[in-house]
N, C-alpha and C. Protein backbone atom coordinates (compact mmCIF):
# COMPACT_ATOMS: atom_id res chain seq x y z
N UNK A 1 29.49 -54.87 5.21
CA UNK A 1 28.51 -53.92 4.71
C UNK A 1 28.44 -52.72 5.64
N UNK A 2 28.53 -51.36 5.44
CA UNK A 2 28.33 -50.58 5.66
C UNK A 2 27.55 -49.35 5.44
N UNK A 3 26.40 -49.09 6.11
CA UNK A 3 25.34 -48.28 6.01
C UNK A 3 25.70 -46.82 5.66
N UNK A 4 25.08 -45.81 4.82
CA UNK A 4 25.01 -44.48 4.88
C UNK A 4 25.14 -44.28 6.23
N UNK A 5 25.97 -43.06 7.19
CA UNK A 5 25.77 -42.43 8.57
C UNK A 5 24.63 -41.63 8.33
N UNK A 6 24.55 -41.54 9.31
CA UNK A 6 22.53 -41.29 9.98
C UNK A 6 23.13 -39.87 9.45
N UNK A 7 23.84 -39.05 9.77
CA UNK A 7 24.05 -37.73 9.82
C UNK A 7 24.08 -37.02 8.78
N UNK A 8 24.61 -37.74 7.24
CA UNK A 8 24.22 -37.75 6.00
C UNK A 8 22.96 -37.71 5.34
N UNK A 9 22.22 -39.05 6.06
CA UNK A 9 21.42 -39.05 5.51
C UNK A 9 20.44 -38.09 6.19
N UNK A 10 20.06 -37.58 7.23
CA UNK A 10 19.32 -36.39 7.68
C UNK A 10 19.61 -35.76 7.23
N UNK A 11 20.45 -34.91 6.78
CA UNK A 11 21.24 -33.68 6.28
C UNK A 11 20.65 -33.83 5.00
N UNK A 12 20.58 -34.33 4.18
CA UNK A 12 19.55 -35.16 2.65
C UNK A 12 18.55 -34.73 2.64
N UNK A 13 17.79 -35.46 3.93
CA UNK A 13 16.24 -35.54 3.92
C UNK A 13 15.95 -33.84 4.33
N UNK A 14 16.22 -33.26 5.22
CA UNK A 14 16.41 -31.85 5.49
C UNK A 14 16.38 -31.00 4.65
N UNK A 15 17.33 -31.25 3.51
CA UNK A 15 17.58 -30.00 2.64
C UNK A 15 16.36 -30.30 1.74
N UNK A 16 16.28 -32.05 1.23
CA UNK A 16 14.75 -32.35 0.42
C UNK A 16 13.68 -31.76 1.26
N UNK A 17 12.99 -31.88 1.90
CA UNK A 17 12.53 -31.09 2.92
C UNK A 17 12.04 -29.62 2.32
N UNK A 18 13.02 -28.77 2.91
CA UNK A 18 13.38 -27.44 2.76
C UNK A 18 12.49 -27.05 0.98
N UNK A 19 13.65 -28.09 0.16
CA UNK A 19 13.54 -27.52 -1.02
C UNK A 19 11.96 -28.14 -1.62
N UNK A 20 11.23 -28.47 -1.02
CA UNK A 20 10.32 -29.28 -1.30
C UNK A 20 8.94 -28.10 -1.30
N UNK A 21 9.53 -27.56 0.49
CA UNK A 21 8.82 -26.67 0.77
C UNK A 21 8.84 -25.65 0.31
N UNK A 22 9.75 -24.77 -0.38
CA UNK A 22 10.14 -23.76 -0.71
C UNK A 22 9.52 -23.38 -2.57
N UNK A 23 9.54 -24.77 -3.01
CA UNK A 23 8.79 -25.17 -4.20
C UNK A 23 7.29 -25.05 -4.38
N UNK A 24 7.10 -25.24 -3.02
CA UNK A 24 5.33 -25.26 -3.04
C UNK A 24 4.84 -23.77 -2.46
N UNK A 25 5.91 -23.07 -1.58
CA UNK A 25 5.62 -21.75 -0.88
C UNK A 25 5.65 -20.35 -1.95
N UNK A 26 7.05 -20.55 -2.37
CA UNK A 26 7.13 -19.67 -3.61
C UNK A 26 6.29 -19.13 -4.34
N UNK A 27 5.03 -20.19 -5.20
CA UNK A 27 4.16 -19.81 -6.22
C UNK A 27 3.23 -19.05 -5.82
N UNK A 28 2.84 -19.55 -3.86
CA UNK A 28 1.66 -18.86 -3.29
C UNK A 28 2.08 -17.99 -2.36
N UNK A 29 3.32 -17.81 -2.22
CA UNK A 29 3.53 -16.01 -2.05
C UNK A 29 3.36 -14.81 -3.20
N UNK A 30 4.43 -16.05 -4.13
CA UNK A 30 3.95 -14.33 -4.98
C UNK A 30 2.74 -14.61 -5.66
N UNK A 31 2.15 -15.54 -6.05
CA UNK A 31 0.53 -15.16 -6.08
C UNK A 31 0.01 -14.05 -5.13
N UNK A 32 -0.18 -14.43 -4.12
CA UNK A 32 -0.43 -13.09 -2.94
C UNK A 32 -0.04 -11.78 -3.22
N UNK A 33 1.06 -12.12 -2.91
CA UNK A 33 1.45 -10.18 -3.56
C UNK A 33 1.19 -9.93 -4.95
N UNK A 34 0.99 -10.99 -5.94
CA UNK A 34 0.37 -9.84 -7.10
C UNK A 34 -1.05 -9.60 -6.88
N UNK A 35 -1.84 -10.24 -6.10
CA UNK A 35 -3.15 -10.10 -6.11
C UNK A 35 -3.64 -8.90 -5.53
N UNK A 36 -2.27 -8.91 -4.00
CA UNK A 36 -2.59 -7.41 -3.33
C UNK A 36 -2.47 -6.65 -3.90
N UNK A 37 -0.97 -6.64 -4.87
CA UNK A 37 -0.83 -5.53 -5.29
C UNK A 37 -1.57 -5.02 -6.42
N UNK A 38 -2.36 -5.83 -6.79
CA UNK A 38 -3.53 -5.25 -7.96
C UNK A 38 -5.03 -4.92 -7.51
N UNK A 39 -4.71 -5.13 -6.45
CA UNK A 39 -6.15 -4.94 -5.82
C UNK A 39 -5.70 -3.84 -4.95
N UNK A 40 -4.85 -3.23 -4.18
CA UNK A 40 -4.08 -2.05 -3.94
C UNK A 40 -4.60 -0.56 -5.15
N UNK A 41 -3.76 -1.31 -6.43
CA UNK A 41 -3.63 -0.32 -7.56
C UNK A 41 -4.99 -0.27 -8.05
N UNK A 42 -6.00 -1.27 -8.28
CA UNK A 42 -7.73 -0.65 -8.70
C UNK A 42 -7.87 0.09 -7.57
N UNK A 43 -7.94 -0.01 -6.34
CA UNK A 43 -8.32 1.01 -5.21
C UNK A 43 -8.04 2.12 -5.67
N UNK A 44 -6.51 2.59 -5.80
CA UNK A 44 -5.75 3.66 -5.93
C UNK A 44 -6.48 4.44 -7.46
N UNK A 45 -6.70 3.93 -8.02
CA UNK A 45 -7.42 3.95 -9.27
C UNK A 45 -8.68 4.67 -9.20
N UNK A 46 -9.92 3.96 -8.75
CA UNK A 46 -11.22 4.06 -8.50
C UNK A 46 -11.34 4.96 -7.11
N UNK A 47 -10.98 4.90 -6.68
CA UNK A 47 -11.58 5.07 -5.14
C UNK A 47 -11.45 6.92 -5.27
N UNK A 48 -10.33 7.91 -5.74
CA UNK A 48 -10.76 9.12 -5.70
C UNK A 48 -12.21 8.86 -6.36
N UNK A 49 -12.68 8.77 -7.65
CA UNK A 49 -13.62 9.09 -8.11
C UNK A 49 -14.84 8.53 -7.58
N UNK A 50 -15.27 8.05 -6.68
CA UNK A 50 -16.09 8.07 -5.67
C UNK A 50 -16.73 8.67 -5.12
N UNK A 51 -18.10 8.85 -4.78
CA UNK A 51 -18.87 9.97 -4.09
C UNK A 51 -18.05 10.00 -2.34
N UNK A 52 -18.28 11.20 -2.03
CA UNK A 52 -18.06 11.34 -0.68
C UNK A 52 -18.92 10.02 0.22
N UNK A 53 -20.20 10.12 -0.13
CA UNK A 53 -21.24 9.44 0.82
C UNK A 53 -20.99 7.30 0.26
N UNK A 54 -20.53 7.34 -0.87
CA UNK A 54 -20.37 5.53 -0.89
C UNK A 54 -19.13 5.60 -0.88
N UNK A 55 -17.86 6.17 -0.47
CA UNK A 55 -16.63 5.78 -0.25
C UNK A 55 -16.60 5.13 1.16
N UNK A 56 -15.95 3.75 1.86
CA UNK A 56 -16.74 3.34 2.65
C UNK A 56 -15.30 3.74 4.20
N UNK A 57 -14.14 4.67 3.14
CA UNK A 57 -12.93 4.62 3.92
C UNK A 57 -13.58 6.30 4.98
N UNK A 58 -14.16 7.03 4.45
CA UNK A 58 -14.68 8.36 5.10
C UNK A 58 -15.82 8.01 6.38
N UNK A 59 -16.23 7.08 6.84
CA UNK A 59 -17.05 6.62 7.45
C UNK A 59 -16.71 5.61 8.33
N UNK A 60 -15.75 4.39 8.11
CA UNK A 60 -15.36 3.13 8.66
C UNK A 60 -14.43 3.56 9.43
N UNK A 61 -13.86 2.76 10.33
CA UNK A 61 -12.17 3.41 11.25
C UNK A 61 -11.36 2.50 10.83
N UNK A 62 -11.55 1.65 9.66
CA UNK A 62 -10.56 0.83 9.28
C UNK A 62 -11.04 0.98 7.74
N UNK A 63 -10.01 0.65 7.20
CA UNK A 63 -9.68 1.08 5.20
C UNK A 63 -10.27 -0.60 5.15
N UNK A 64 -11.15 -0.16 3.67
CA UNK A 64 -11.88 -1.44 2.85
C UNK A 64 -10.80 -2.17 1.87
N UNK A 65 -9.81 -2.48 1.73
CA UNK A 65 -9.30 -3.01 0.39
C UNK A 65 -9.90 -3.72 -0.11
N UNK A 66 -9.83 -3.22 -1.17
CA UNK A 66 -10.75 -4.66 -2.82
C UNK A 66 -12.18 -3.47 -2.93
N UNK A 67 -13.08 -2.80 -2.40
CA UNK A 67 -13.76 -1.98 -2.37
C UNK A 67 -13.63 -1.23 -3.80
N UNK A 68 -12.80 -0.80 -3.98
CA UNK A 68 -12.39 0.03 -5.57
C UNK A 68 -12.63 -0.78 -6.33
N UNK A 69 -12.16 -2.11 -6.77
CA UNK A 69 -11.68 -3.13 -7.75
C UNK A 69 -13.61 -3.78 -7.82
N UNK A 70 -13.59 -4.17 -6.36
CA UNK A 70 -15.30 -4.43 -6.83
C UNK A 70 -16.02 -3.41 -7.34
N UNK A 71 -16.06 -2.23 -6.94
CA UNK A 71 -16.90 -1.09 -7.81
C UNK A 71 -16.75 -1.03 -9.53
N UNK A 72 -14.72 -1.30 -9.65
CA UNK A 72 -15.30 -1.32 -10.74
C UNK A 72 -15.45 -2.34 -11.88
N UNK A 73 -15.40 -3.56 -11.48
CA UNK A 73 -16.21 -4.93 -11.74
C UNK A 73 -17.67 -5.09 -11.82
N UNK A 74 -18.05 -3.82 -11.09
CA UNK A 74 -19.62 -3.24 -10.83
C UNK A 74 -20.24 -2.82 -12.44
N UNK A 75 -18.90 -1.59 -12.47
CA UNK A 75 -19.27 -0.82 -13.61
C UNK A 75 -19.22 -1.27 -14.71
N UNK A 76 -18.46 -2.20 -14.95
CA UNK A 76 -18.01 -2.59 -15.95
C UNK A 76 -18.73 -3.33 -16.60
N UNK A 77 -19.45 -4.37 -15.39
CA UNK A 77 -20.79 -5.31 -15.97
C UNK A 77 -21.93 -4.41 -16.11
N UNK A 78 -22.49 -3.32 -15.35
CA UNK A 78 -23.02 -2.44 -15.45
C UNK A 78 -23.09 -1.87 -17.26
N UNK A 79 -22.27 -1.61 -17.79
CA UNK A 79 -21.86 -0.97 -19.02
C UNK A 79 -22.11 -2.08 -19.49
N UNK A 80 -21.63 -3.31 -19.47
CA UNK A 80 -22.02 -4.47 -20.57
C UNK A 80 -23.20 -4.60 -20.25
N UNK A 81 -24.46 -4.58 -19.78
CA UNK A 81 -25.45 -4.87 -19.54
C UNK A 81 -26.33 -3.45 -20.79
N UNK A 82 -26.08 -2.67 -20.95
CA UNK A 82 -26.40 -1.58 -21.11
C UNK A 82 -26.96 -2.21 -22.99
N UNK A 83 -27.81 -1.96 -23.12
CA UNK A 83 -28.45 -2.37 -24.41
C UNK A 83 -27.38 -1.38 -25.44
N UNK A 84 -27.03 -2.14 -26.60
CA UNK A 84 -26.48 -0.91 -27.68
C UNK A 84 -27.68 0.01 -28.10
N UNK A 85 -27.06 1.20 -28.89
CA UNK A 85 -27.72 2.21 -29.41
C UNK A 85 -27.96 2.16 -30.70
C-alpha cells in the first residue's frame, strides 16, 4: 500500500485553500467598490447644489463621503412626506 506523497497532497489543499478564499473575497470586493462608487457618484451629483454654509467639505480639512447621497435620501423622504395637493 502506498500513500498519496505529502507534497501532492499540500499542493491540493493549498490551491483548495486559495480557491476557497478567493470565492468568498471576490463578492465582497466588488460589493465595496460598487457601493463606493455610487456613493462617490450621489456626492458628485448633489453636493454642487448645496448651500455654501451646509456643504460640510468648505469647512472640514478632510472630504465627507456619503454626505451627498444622505442629503439626498433626506430629500427624497422629505418630498414623500409632503401631503398631495
Amino acid at each position: 500500500m502506498t500513500d498519496k506523497p505529502a507534497r501532492g497532497f499540500f499542493a491540493t489543499r493549498l490551491r483548495n485553500y486559495f480557491l476557497t478564499g478567493l470565492i468568498i473575497c471576490a463578492p465582497l470586493a466588488i460589493t465595496a467598490w460598487i457601493t463606493w462608487s455610487f456613493i462617490l457618484w450621489a456626492d458628485s451629483w448633489v453636493k454642487p447644489y448645496l448651500p455654501f454654509d451646509y456643504n460640510p467639505d468648505n469647512f472640514l480639512p478632510y472630504p465627507v463621503p456619503g454626505f451627498g447621497l444622505l442629503t439626498a435620501l433626506m430629500l427624497i423622504t422629505l418630498v414623500g412626506f409632503l401631503p398631495p395637493t
